[in-house]
Protein backbone atom coordinates (compact mmCIF):
# COMPACT_ATOMS: atom_id res chain seq x y z
CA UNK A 1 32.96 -55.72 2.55
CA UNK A 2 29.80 -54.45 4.13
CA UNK A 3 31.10 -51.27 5.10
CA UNK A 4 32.50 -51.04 1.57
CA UNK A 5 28.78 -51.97 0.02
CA UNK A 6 27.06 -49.33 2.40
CA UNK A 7 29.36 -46.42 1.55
CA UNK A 8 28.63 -47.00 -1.80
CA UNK A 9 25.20 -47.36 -1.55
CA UNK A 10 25.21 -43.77 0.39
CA UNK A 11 27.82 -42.30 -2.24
CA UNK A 12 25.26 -43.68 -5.25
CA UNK A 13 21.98 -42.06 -3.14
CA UNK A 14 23.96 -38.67 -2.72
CA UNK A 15 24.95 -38.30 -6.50
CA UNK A 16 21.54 -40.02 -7.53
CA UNK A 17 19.87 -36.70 -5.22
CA UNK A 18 22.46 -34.64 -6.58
CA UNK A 19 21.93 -35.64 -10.20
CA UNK A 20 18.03 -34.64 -9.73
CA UNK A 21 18.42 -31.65 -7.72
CA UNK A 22 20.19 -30.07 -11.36
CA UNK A 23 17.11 -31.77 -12.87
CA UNK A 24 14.57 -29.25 -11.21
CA UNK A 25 16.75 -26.30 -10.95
CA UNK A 26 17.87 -26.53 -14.56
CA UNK A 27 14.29 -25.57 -15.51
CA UNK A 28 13.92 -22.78 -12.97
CA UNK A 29 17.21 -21.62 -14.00
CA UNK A 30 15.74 -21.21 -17.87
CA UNK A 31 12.91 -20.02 -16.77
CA UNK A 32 14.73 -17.44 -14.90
CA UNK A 33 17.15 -16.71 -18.17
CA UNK A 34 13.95 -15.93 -20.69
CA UNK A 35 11.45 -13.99 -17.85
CA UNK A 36 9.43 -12.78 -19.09
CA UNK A 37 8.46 -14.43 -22.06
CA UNK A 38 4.95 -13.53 -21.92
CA UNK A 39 2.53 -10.55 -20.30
CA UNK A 40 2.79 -10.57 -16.28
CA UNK A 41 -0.27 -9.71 -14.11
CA UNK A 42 -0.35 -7.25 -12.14
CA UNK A 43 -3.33 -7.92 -8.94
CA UNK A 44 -4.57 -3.98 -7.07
CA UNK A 45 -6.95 -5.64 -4.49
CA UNK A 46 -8.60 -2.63 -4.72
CA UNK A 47 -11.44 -1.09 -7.17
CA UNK A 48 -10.30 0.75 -9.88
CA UNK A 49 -9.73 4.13 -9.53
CA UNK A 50 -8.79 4.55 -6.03
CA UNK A 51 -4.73 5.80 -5.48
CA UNK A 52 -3.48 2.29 -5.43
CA UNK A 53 -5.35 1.79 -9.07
CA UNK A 54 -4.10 5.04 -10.96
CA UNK A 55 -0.19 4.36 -9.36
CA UNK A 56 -0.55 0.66 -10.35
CA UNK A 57 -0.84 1.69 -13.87
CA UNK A 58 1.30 4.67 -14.03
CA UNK A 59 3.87 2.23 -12.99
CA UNK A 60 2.79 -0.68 -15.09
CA UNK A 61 3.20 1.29 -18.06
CA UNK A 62 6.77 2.41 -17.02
CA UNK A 63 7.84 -1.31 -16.67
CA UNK A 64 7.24 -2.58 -19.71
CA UNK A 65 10.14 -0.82 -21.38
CA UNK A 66 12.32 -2.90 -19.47
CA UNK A 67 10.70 -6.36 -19.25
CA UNK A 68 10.09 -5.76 -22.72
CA UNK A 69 5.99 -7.00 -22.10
CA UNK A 70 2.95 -5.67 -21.01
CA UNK A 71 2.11 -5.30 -17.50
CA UNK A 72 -1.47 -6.07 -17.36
CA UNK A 73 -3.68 -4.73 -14.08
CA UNK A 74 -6.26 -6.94 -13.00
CA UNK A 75 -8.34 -5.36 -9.75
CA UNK A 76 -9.59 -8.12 -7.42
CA UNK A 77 -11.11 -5.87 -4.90
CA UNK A 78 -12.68 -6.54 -1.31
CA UNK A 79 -12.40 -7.26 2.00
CA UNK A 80 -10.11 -4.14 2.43
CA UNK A 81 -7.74 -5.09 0.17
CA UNK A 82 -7.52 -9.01 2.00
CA UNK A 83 -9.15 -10.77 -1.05
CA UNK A 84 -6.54 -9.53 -3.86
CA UNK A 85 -4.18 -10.02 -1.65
CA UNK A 86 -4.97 -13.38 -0.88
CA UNK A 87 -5.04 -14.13 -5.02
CA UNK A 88 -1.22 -13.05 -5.19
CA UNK A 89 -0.52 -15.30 -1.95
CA UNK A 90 -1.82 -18.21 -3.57
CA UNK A 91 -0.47 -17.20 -7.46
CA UNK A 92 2.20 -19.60 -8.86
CA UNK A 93 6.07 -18.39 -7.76
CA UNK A 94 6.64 -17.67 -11.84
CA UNK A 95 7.19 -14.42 -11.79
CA UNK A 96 3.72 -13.71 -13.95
CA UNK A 97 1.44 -12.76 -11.29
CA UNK A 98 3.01 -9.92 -9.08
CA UNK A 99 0.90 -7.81 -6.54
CA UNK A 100 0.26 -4.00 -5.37
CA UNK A 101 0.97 -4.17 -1.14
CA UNK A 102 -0.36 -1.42 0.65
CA UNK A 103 -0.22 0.13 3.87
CA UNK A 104 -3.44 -1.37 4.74
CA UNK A 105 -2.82 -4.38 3.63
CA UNK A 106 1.03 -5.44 4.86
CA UNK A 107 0.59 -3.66 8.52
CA UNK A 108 -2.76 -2.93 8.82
CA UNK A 109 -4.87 -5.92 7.80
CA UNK A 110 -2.90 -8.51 9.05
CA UNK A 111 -3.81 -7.62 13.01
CA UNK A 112 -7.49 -7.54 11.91
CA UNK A 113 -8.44 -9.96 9.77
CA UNK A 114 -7.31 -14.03 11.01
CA UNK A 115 -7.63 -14.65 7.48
CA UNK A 116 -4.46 -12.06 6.72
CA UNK A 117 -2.23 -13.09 9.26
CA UNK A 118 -2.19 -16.25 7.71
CA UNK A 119 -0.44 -14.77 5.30
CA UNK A 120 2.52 -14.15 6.93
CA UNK A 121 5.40 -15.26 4.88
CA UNK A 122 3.33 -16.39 1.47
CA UNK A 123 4.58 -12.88 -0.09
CA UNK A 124 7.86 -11.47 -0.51
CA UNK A 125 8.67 -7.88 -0.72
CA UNK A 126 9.89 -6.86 -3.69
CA UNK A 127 10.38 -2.85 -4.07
CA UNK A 128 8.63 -0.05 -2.25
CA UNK A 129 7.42 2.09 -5.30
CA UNK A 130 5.83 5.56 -3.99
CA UNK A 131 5.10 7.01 -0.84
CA UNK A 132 1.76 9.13 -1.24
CA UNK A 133 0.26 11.97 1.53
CA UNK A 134 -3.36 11.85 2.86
CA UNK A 135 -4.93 15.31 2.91
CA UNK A 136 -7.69 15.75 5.60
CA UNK A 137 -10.62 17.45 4.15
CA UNK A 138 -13.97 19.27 4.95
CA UNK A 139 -17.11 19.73 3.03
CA UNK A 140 -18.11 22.94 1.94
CA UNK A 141 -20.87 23.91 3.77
CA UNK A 142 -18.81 23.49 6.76
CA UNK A 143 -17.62 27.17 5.98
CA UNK A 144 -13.65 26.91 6.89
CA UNK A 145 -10.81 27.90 4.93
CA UNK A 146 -8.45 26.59 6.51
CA UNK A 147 -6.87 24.90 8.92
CA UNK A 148 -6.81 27.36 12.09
CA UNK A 149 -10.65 27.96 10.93
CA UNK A 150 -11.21 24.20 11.06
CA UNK A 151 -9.84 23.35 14.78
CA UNK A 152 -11.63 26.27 16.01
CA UNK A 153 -14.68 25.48 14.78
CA UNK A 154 -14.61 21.63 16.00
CA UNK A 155 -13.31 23.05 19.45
CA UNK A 156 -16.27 25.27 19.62
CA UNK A 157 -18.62 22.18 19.33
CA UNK A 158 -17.19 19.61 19.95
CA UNK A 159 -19.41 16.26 19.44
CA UNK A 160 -21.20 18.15 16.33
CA UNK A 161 -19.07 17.25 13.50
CA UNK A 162 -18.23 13.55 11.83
CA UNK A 163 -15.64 12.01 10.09
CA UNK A 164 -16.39 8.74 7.14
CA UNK A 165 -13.97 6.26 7.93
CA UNK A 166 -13.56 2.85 5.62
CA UNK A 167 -14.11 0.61 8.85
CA UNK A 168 -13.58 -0.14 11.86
CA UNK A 169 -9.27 -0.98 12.82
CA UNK A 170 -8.74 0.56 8.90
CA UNK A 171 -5.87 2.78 8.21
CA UNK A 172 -9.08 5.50 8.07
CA UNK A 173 -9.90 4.67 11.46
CA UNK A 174 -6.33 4.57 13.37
CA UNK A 175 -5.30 8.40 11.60
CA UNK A 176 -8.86 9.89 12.54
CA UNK A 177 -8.49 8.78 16.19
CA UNK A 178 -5.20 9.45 16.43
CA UNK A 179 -5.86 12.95 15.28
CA UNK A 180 -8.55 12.92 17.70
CA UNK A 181 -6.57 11.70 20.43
CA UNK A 182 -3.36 14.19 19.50
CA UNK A 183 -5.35 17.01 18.74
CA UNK A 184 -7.46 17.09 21.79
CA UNK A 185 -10.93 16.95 19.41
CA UNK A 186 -14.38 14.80 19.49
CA UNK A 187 -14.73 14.43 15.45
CA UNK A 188 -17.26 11.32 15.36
CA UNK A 189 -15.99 8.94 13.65
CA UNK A 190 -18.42 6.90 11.46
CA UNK A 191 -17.17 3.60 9.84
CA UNK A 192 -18.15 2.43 6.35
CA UNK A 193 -18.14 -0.45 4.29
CA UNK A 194 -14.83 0.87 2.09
CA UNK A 195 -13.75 3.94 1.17
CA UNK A 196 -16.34 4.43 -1.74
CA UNK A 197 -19.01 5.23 0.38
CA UNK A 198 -17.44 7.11 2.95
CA UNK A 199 -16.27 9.33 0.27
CA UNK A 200 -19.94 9.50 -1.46
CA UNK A 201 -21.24 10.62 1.63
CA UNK A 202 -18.89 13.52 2.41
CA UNK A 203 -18.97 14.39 -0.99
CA UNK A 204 -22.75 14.90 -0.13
CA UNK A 205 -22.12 16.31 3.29
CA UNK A 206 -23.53 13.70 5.55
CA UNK A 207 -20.81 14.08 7.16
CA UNK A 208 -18.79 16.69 7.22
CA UNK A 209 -14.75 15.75 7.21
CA UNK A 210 -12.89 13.33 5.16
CA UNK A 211 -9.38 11.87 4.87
CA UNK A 212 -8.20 10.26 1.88
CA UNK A 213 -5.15 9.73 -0.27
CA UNK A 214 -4.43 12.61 -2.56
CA UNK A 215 -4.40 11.04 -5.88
CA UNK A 216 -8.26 10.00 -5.59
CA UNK A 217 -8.97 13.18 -3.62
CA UNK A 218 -7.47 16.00 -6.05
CA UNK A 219 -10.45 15.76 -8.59
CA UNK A 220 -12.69 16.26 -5.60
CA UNK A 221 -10.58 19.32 -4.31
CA UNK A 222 -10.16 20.89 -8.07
CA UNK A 223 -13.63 20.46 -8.38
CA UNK A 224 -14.50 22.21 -5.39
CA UNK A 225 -16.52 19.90 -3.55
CA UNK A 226 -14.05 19.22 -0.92
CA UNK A 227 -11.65 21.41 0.65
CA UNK A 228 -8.48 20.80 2.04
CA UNK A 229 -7.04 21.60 5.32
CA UNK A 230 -3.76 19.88 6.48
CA UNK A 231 -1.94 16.79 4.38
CA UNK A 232 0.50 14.02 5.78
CA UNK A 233 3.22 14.52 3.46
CA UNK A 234 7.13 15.08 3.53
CA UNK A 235 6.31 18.81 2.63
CA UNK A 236 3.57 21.04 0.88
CA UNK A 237 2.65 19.55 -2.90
CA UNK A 238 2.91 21.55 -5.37
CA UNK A 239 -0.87 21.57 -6.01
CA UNK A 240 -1.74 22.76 -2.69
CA UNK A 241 0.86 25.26 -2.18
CA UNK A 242 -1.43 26.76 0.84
CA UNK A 243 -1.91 23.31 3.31
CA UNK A 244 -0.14 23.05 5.62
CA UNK A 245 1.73 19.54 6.65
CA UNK A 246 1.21 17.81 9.62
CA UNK A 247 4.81 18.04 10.49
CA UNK A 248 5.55 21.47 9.60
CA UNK A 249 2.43 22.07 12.66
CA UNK A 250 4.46 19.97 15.17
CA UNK A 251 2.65 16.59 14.77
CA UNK A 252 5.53 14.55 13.80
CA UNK A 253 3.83 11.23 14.39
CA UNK A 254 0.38 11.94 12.65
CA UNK A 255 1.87 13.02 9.50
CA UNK A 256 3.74 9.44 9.64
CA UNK A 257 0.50 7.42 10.54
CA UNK A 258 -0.98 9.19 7.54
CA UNK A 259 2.09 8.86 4.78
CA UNK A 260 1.07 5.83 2.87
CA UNK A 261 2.86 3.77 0.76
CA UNK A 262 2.74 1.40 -2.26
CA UNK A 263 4.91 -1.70 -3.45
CA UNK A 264 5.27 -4.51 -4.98
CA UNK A 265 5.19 -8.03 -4.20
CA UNK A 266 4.88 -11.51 -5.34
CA UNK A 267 4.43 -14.75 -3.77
CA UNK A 268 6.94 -16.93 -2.13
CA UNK A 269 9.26 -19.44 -3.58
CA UNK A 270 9.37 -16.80 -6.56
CA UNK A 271 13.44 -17.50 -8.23
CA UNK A 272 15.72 -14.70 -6.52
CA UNK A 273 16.66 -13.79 -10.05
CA UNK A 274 13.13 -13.02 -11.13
CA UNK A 275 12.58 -11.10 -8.17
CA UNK A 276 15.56 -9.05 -9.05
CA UNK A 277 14.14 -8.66 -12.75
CA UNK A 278 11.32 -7.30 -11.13
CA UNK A 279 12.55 -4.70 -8.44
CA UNK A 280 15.32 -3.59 -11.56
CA UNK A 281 12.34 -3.07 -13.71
CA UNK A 282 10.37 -1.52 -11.13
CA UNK A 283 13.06 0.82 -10.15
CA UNK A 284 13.87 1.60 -13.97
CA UNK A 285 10.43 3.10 -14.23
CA UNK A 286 10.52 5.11 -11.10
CA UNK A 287 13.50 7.03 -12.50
CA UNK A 288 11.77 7.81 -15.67
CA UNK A 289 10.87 11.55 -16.60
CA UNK A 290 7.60 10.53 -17.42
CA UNK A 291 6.34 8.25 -14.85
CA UNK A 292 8.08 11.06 -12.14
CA UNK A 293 6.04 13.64 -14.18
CA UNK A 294 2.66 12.00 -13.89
CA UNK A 295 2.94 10.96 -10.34
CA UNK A 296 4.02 14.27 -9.68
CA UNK A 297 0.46 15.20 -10.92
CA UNK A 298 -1.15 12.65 -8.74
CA UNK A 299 0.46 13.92 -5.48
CA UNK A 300 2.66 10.60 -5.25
CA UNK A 301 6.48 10.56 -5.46
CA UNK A 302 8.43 7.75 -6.47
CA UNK A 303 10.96 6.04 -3.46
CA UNK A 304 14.78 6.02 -3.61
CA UNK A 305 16.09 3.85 -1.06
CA UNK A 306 17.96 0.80 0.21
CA UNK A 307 15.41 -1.69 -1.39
CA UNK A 308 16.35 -4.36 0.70
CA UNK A 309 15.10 -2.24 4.04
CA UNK A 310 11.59 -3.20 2.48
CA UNK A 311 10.89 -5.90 4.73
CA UNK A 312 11.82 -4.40 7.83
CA UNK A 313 10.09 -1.25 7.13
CA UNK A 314 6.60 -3.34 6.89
CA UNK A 315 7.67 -5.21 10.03
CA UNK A 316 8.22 -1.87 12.01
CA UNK A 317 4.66 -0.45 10.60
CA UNK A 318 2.75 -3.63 11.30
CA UNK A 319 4.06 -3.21 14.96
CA UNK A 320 3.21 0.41 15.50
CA UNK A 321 0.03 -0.45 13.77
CA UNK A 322 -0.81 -2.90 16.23
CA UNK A 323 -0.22 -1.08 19.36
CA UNK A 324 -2.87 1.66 17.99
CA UNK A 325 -5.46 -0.98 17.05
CA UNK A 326 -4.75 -2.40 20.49
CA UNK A 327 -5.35 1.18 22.34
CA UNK A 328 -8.57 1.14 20.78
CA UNK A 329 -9.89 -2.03 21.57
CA UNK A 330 -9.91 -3.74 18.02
CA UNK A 331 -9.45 -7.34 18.03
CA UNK A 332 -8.64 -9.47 14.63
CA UNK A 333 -12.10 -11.13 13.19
């Protein structure tokens, strides 16, 4: 009889637990079935205008044909990228607050900043969106051309010329002394607080070489106030039919350090079939005429791969990442 009771008691407790389990999910599930109902926010932990700004919107825009709402940026910039980033972590798992990951901020940041590593495992990759090249650039008054002018000219002297970098252990940082260490030079490197006023001051020629992604760079080139010498890029952009790439000069692995890339995230626990709303969405507007004709413009071209290589892809980046902020001596704050 007691053996009968208990059995009964576990058999009531299972379906009782079973019974509530549909309780939650049925919710989730709807939720799930009518996403999105309303606008979803979009978090660039970076100031607008910058790359990861004007592709954020050019991609926003091309989403909302599919999700059938708006996709609304909101820039929470600072701390390299770690605050905004931090904003998405801690967003509810709805599906309305998604996030822009960087290079700099998925395998960069995280061996820095104590506060990033925390991270780990609070976001969930969603699509990569666009790779984008860096283009290495001098100011004018340095008086090269190009970029056989430019090496011989930091050869000659070396010691003489400086580089603005965003920080110390930023992406900045790890391509300028890589190309330091590859290329056999002794560019100074000068760390900033951000890529703002690095920029400001090689746009004023305090110091003389810059690197920077192309889509906030190209006004500065058209303009003529910087000039280009080599990119990081898959091949030569349209726009700057004359650079050179780094791979196309034999430097296989400095034209990968400086390839960046942008993606999309949101934070854990978000429903798998939200997720997929997202990345089909996401995907949708890559492979639109339009939104492939204005990132043409910016220098950025939209991704087609294996979307769910995502994760791994950050995972191998963070490690090489490491190992170069390790070389030089950085250690996590």
């Amino acid at each position: 009889m007691t053996s009968f009771l208990a059995r009964r008691t576990v058999v009531s407790t299972l379906c009782a637990a079973a019974a509530c389990a549909l309780l939650v999910a049925a919710p989730a599930a709807q939720a799930a079935d009518n996403y999105p109902s309303k606008p979803v926010k979009l978090i660039v932990p970076f100031a607008p205008g910058g790359s990861t700004d004007i592709v954020a919107r050019v991609v926003a825009e091309g989403m909302r044909a599919s999700l059938g709402q708006s996709v609304v940026v909101d820039n929470k910039a600072g701390a390299g990228g770690l605050l905004g980033t931090e904003t998405i972590a801690q967003s509810a798992p709805d599906g309305y607050t998604i996030g822009m990951a960087t290079v700099s901020t998925a395998t960069v940041n995280p061996s820095i900043f104590t506060r990033a590593a925390k991270l780990e495992g609070k976001l969930v990759p969603v699509v990569k969106l666009v790779t984008v090249p860096s283009v290495y650039m001098v100011h004018p008054s340095m008086g090269v051309k190009d970029f056989q002018g430019f090496m011989a000219k930091v050869k000659a002297k070396p010691g003489d010329y400086s580089v603005g970098v965003p920080g110390i252990g930023t992406l900045g940082h790890l391509m300028m002394a890589s190309f330091n260490e590859t290329l056999k030079t002794d560019i100074q490197i000068v760390p900033y607080r951000g890529n703002g006023p690095a920029l400001n001051d090689a746009l004023a020629g305090m110091v003389q070489v810059m690197a920077d992604q192309l889509p906030s760079a190209m006004p500065h080139i058209k303009g003529g106030k910087l000039v280009p010498m080599v990119l990081a890029a898959d091949r030569r952009v349209s726009e700057l039919p004359d650079v050179p790439t780094f791979k196309e000069l034999g430097h296989a692995d400095l034209n990968e350090l400086g390839m960046s890339w942008f993606g999309l995230v949101v934070p854990a626990g978000t429903p798998a079939p939200i997720i997929k709303r997202l990345q089909d969405a996401a995907v949708s507007a890559l492979r639109s005429p339009d939104v492939q004709g204005r990132l043409k413009t910016l220098g950025a071209t939209a991704v087609e791969m294996d979307q769910s290589k995502f994760a791994s892809q950050i995972a191998a980046d963070l490690q090489r990442n490491k190992a170069l902020l390790d070389k030089l001596g950085v250690k996590p704050e």
